[in-house]
N, C-alpha and C. Protein backbone atom coordinates (compact mmCIF):
# COMPACT_ATOMS: atom_id res chain seq x y z
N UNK A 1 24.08 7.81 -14.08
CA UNK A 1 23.04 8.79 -13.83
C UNK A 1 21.75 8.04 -13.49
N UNK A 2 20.91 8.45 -12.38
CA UNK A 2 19.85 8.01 -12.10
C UNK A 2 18.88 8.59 -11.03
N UNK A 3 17.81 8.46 -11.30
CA UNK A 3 16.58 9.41 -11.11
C UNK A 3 15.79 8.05 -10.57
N UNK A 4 15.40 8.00 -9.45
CA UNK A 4 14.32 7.00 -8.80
C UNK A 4 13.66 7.28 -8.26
N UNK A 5 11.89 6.14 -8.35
CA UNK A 5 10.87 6.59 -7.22
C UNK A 5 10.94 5.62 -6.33
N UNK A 6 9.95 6.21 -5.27
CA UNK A 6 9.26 5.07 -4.59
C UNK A 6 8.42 4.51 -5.29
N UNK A 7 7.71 3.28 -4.19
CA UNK A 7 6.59 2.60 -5.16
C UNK A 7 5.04 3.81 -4.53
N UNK A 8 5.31 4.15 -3.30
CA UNK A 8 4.45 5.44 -3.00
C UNK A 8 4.34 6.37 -4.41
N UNK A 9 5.40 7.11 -4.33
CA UNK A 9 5.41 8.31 -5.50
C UNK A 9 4.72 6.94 -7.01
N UNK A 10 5.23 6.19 -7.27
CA UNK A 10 5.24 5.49 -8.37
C UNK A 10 3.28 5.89 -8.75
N UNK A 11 3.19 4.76 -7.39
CA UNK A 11 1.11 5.00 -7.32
C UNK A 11 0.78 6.08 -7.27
N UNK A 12 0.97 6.91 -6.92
CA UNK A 12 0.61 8.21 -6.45
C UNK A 12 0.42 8.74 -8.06
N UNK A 13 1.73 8.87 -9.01
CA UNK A 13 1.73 9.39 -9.95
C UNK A 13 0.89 8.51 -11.20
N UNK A 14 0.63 7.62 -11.08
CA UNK A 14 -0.02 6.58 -11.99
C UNK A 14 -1.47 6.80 -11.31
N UNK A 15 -2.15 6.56 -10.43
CA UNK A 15 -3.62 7.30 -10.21
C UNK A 15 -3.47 8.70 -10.65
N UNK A 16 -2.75 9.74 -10.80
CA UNK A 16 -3.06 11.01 -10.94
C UNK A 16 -3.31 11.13 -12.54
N UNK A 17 -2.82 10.18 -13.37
CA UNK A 17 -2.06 10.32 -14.76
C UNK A 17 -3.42 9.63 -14.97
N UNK A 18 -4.24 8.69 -14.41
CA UNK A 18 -5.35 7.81 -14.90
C UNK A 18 -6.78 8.88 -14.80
N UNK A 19 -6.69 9.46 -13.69
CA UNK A 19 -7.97 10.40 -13.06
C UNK A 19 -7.82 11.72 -14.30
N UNK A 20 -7.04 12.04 -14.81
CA UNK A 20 -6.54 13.10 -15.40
C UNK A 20 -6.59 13.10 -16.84
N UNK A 21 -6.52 11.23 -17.47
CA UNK A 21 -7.15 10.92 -18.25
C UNK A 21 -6.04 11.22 -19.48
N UNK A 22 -5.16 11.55 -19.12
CA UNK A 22 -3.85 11.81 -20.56
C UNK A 22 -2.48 12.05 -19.49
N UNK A 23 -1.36 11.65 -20.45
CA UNK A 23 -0.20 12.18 -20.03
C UNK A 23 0.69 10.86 -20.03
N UNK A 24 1.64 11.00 -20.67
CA UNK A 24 2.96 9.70 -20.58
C UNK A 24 3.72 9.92 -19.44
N UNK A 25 3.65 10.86 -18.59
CA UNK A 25 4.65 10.82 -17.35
C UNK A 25 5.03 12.01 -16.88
N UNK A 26 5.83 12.00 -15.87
CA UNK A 26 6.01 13.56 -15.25
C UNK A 26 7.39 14.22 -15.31
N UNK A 27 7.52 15.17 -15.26
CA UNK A 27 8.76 15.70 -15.75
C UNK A 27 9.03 16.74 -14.53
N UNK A 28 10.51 16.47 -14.01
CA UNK A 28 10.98 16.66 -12.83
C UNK A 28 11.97 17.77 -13.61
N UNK A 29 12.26 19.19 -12.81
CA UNK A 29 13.27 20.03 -13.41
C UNK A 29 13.48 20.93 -12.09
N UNK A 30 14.82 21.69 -12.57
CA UNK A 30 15.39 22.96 -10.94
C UNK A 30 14.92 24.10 -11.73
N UNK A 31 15.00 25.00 -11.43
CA UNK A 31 15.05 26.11 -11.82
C UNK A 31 15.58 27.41 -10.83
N UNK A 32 15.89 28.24 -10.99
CA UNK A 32 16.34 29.14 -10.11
C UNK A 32 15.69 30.07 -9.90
N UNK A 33 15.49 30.17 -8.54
CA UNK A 33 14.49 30.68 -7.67
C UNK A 33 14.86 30.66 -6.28
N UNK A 34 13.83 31.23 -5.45
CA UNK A 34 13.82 31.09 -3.57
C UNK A 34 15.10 31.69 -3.29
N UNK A 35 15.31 31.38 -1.79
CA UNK A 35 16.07 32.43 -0.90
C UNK A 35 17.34 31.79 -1.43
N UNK A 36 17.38 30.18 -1.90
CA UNK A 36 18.77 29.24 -1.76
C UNK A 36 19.12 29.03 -2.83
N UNK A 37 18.37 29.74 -3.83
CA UNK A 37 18.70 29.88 -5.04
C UNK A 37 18.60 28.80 -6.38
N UNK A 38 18.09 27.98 -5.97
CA UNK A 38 17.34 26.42 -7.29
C UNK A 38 15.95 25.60 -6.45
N UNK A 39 15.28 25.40 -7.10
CA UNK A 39 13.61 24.98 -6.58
C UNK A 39 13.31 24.17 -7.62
N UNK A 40 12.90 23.10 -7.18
CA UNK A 40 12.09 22.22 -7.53
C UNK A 40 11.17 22.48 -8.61
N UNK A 41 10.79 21.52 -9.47
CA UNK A 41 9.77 21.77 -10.15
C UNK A 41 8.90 20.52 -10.58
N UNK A 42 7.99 20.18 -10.81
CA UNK A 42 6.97 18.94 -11.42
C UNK A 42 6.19 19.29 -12.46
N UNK A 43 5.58 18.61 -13.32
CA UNK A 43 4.79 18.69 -14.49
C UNK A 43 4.35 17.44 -14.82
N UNK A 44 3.21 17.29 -14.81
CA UNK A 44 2.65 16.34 -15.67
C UNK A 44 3.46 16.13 -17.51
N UNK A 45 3.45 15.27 -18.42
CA UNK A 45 4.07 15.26 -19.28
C UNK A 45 3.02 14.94 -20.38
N UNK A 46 2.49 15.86 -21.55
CA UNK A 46 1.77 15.50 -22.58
C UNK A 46 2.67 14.79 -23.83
N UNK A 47 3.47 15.58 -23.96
CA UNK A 47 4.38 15.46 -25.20
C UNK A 47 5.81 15.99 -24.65
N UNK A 48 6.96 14.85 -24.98
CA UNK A 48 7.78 14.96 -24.74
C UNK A 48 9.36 15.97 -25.45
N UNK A 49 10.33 16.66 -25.32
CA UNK A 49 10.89 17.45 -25.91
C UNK A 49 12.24 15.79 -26.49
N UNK A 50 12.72 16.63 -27.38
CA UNK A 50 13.73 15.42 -27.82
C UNK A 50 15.07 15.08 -27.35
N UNK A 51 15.41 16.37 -26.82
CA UNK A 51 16.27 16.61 -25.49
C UNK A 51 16.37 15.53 -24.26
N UNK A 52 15.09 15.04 -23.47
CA UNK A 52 14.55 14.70 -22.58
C UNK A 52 15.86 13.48 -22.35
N UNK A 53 15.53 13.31 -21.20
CA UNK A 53 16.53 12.06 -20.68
C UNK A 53 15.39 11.63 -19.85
N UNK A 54 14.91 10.26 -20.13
CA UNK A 54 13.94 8.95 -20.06
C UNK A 54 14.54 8.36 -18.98
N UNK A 55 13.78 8.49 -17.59
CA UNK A 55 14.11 6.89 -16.64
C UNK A 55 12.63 6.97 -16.35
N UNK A 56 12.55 5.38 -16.06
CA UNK A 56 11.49 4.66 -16.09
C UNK A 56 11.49 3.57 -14.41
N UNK A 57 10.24 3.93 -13.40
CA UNK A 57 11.19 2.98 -12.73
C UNK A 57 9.32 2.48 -12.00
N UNK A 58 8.85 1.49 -11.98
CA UNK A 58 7.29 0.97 -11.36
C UNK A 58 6.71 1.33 -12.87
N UNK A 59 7.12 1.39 -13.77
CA UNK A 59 6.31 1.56 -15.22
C UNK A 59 5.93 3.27 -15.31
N UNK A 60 6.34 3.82 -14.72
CA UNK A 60 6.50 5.51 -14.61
C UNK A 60 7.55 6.13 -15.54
N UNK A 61 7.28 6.87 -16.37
CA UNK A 61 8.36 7.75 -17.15
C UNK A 61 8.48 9.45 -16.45
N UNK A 62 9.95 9.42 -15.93
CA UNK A 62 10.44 10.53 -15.18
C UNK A 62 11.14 11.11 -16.61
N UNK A 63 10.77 12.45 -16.77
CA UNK A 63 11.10 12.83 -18.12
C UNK A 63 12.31 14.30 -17.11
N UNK A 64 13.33 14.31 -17.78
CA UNK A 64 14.49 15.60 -17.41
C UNK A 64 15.26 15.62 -18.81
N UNK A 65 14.98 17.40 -18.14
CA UNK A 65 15.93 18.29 -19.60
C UNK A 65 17.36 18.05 -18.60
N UNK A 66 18.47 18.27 -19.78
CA UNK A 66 19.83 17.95 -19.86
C UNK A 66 20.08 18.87 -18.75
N UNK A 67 19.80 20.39 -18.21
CA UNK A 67 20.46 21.19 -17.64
C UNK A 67 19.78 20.88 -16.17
N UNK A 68 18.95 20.59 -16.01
CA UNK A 68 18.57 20.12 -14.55
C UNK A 68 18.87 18.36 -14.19
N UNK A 69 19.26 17.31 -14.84
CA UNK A 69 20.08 16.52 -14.60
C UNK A 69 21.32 16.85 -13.94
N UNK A 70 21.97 17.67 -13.80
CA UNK A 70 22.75 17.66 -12.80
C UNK A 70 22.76 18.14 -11.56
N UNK A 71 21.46 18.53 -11.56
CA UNK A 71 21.09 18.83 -9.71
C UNK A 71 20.48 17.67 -9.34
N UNK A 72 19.72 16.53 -10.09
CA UNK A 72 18.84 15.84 -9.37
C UNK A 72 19.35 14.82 -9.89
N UNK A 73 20.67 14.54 -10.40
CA UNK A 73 21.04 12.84 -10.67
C UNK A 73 21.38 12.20 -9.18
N UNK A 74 20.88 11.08 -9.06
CA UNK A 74 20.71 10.38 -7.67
C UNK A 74 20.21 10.68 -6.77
N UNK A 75 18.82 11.21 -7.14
CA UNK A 75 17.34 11.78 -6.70
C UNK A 75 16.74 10.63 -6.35
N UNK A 76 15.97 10.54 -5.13
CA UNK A 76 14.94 9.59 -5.30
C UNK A 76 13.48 10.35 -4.52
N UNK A 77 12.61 10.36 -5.84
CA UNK A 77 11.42 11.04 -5.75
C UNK A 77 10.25 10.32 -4.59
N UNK A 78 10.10 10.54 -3.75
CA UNK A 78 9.14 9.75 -2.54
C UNK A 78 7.58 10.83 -2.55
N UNK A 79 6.78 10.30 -2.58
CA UNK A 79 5.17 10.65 -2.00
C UNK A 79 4.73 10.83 -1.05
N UNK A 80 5.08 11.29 0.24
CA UNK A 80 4.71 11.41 1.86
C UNK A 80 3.28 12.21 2.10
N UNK A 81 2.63 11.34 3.23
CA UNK A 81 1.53 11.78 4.07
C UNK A 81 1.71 11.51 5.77
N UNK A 82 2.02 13.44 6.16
CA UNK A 82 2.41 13.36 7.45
C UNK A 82 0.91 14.39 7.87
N UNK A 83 0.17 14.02 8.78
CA UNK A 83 -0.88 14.64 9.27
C UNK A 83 -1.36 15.07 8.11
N UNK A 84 -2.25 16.31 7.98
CA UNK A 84 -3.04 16.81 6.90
C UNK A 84 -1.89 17.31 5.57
N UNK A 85 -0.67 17.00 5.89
CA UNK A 85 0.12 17.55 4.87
C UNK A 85 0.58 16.31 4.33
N UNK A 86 0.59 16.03 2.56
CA UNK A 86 1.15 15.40 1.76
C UNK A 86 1.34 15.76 0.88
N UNK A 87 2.24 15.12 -0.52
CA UNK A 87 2.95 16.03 -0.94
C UNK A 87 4.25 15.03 -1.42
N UNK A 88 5.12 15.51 -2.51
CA UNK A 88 6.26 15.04 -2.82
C UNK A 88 7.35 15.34 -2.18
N UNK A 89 8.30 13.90 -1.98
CA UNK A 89 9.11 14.94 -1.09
C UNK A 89 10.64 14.57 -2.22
N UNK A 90 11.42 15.38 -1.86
CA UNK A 90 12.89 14.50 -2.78
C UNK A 90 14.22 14.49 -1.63
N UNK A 91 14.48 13.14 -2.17
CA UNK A 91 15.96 12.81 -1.60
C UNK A 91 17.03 13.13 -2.31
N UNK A 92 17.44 14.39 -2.28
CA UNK A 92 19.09 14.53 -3.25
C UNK A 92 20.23 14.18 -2.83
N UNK A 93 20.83 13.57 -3.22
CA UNK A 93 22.24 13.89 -2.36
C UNK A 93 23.14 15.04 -2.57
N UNK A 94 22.77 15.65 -3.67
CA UNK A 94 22.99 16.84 -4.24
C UNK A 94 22.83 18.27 -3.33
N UNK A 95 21.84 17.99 -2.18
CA UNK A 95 21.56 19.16 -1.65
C UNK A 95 22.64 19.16 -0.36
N UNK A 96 23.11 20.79 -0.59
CA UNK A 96 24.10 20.79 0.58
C UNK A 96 23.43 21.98 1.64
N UNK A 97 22.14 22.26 1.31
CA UNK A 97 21.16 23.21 2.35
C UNK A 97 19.95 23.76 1.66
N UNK A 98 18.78 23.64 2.77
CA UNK A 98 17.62 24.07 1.93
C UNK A 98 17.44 25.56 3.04
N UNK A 99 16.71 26.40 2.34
CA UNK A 99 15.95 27.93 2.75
C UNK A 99 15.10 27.26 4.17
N UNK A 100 15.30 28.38 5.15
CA UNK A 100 14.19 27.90 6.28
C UNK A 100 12.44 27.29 6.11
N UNK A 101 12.81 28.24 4.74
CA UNK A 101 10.87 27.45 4.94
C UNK A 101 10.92 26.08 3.79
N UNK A 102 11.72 25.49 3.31
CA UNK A 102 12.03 24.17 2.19
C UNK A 102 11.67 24.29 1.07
N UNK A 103 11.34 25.39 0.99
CA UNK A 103 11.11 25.77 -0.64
C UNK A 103 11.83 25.94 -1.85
N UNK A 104 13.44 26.08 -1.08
CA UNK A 104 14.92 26.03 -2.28
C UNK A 104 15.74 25.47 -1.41
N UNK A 105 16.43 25.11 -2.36
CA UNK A 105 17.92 24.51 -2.05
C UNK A 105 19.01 25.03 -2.47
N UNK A 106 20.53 24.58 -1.99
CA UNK A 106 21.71 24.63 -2.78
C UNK A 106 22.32 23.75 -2.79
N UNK A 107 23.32 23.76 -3.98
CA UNK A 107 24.00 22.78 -4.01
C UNK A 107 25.18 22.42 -3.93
């Protein structure tokens, strides 16, 4: 099982966590939603649940509950800036189609 960033996303999330002034890391989860039926989710991380499954990858703690580990194991979380739009983007291999506008996926 494994959950990876870039070194983009890595910085990206380590200036946000410094400017923001608290937080051990961010916590990546699906939830069900949108036209394709599971969506993305992000959170900053104050306090962690005991549940959590810990990867660590540029000194970043990616925090996931047990039930969304299996949409996003062999994820790799990237940071992109294309024209005025930036933004997280994710690599699943998990996804077998996203909604016309990229807001859900399936799997």
């Amino acid at each position: 099982m494994s959950i990876d960033l870039t070194k983009n996303a890595a910085s990206h999330i380590d200036r946000f966590l410094k400017k923001r002034g608290k937080g051990i890391g961010l916590r990546m989860k699906v939830q069900i939603n949108g036209c394709s039926g599971l969506s993305y989710k992000i959170e900053y991380v104050d306090d962690y649940n005991e549940n959590d499954i810990i990867f660590e990858n540029f000194g970043i703690k990616i925090f996931i509950d047990p039930d969304s580990l299996i949409y996003l194991d062999g994820t790799i979380l990237d940071y992109v800036r294309d024209g005025f739009k930036e933004g997280f983007k994710y690599i699943n291999p998990n996804e077998k189609s996203k909604c016309g506008c990229g807001k859900s996926f399936m799997v």
